[in-house]
C-alpha atoms as a PDB file:
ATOM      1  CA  UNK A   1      11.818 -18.921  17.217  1.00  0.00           C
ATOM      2  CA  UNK A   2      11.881 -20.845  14.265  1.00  0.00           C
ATOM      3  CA  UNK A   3      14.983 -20.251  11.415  1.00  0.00           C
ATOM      4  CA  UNK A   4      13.173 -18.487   8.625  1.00  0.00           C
ATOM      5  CA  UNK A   5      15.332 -17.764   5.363  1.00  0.00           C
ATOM      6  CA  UNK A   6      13.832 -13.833   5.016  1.00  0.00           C
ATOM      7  CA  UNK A   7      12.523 -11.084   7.092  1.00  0.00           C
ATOM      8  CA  UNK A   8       9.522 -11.521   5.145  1.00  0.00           C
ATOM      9  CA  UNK A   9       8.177 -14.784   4.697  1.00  0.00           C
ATOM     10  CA  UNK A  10       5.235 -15.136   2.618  1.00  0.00           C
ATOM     11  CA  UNK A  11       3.387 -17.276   4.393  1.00  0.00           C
ATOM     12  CA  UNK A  12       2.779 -14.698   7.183  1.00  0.00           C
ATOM     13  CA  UNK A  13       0.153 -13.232   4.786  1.00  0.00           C
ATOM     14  CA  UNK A  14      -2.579 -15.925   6.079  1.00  0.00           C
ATOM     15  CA  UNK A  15      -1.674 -14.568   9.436  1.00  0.00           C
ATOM     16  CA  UNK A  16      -3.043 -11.598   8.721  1.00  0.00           C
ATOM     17  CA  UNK A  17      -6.708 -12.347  10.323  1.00  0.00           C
ATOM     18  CA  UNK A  18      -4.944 -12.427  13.300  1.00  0.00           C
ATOM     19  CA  UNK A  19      -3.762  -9.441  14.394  1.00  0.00           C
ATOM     20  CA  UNK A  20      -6.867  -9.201  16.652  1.00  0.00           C
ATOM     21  CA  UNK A  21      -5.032 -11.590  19.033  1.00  0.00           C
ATOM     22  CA  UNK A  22      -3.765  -9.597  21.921  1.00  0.00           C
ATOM     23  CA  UNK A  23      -6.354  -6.544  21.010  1.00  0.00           C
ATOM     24  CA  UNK A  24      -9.591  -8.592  19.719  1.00  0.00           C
ATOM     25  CA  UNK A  25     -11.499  -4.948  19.874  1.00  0.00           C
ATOM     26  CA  UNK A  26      -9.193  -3.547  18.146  1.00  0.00           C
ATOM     27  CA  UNK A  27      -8.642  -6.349  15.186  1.00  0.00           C
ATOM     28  CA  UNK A  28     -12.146  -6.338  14.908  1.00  0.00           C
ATOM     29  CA  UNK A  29     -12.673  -2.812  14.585  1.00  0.00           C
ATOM     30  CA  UNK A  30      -9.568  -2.618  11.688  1.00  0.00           C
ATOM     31  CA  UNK A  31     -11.449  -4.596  10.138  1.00  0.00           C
ATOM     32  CA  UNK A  32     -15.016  -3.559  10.050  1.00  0.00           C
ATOM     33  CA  UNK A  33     -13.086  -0.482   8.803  1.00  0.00           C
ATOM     34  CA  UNK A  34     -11.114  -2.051   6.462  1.00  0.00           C
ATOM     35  CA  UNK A  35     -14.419  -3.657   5.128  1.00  0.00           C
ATOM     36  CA  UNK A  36     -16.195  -0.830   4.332  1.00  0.00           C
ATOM     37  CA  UNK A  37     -13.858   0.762   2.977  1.00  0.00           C
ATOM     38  CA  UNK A  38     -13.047  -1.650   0.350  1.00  0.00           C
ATOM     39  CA  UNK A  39     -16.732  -2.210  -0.658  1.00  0.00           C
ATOM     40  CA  UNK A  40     -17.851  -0.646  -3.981  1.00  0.00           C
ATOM     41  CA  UNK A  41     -19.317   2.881  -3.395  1.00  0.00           C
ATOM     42  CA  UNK A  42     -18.779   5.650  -5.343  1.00  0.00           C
ATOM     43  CA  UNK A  43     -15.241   3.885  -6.454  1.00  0.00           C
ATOM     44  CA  UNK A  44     -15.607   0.468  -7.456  1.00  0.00           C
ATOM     45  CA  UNK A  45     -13.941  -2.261  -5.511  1.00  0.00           C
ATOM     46  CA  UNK A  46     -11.874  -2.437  -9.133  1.00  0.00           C
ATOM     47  CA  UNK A  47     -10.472   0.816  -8.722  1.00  0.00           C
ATOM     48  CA  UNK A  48     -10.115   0.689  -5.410  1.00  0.00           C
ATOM     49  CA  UNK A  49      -7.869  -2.719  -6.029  1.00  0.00           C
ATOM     50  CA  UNK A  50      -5.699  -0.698  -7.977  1.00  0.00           C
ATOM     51  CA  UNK A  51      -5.603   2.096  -5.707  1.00  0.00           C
ATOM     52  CA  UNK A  52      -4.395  -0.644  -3.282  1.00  0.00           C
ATOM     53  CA  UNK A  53      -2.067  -2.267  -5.141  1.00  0.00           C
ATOM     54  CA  UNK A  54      -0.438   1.348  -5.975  1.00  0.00           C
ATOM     55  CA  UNK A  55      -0.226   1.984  -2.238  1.00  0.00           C
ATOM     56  CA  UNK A  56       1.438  -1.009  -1.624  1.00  0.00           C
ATOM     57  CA  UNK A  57       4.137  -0.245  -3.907  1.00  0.00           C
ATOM     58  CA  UNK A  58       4.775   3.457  -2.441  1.00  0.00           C
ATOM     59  CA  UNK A  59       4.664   1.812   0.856  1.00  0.00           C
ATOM     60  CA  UNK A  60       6.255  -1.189   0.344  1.00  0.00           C
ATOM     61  CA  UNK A  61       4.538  -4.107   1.837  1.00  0.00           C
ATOM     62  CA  UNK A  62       5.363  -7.002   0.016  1.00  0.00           C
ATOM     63  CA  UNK A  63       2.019  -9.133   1.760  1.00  0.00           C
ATOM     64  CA  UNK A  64      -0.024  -6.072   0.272  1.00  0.00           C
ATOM     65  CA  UNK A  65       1.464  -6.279  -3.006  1.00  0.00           C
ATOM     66  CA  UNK A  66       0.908 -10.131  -3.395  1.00  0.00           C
ATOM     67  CA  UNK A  67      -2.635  -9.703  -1.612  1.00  0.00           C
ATOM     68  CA  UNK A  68      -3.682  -6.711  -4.157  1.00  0.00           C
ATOM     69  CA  UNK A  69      -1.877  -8.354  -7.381  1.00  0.00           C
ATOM     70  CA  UNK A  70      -4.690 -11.022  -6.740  1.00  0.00           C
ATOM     71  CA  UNK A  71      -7.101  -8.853  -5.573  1.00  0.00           C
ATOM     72  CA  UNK A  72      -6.827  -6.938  -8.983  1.00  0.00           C
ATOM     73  CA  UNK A  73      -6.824  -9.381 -11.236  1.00  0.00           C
ATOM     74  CA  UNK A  74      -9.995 -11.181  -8.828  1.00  0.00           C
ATOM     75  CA  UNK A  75     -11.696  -8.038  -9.745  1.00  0.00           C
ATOM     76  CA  UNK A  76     -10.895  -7.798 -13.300  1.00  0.00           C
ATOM     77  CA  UNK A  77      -8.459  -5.313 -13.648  1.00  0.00           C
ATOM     78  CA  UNK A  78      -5.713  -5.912 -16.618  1.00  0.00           C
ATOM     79  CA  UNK A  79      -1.888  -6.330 -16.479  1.00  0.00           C
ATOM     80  CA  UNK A  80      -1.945  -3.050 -18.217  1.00  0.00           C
ATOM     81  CA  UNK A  81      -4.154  -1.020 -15.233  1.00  0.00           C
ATOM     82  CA  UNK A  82      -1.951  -2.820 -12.860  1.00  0.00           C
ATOM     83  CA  UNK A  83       0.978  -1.367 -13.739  1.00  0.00           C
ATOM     84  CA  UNK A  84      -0.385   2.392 -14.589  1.00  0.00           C
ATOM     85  CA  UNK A  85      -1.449   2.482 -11.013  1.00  0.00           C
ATOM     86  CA  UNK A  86       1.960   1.300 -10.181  1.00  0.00           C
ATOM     87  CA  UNK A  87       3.779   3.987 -12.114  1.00  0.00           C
ATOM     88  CA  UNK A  88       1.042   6.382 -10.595  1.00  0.00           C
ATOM     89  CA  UNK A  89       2.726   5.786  -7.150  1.00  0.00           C
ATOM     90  CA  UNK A  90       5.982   5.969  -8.372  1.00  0.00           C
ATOM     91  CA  UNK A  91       5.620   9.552 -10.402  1.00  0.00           C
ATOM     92  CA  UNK A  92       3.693  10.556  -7.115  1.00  0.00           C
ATOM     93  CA  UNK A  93       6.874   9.101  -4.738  1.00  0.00           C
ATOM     94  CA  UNK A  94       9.442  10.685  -7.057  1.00  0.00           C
ATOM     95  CA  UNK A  95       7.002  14.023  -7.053  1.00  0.00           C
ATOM     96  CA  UNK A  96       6.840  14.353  -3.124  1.00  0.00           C
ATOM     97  CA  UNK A  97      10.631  13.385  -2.908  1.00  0.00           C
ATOM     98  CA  UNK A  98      11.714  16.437  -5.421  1.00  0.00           C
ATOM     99  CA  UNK A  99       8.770  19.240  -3.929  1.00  0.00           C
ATOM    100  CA  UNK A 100      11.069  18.824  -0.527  1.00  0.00           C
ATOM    101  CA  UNK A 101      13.909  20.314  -3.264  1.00  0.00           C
ATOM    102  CA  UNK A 102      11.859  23.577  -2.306  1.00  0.00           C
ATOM    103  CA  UNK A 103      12.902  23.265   1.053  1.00  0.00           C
ATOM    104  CA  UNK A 104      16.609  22.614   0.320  1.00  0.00           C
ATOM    105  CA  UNK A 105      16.782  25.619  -2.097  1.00  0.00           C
ATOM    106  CA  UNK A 106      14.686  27.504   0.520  1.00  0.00           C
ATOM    107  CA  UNK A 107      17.503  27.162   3.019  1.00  0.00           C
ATOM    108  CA  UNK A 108      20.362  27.614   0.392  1.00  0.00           C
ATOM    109  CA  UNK A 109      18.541  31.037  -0.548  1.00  0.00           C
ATOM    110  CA  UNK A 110      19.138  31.958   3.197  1.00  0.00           C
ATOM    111  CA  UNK A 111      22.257  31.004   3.887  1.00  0.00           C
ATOM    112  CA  UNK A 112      25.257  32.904   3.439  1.00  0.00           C
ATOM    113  CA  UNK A 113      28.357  31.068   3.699  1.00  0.00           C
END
């Protein structure tokens, strides 16, 4: 195994076309998927760039945030949009973190110590 200097090495990103290899019907049909899915229908393939590029932020794939950075500005979206969307996934992380608060104050509410 070759010495790489980081977990994630950049270059690995072109090796994305072949995750197909050991399940070819599989690959292919992530990717017929994945195709239709990011052609323009009722969204545009714009806005669904930046929907992209905002879930690659809340889920933290650096290959998807390169990949959709380019994407975006391929498909003219500004610096500007690509940040809102950014911040969109962020307010929406920090949201879902604090609604499990409910929970925790749930449980303190019914516990008696």
């Amino acid at each position: 195994m070759p010495d790489r200097p980081h977990y994630y090495d950049s270059q690995d990103l072109k090796k994305f076309g072949d995750i197909g290899r050991f399940q070819p019907q599989l690959g292919k049909a992530y990717f017929d998927y994945y195709n239709q899915s990011m052609a323009a229908g009722a969204l545009s393939e714009r806005e669904k760039a930046l929907i992209a590029l905002a879930v690659a932020h809340a889920l933290k794939c650096p290959y998807c945030i390169d990949a959709y950075s380019h994407t975006c500005l391929e498909k003219g979206a500004d610096q500007e949009q690509m940040m809102e969307a950014v911040h969109v996934a962020a307010a929406m992380a920090a949201g879902i973190t604090l609604v499990h608060s409910v929970q925790m104050m749930n449980h303190v509410d019914n516990t008696a110590l």
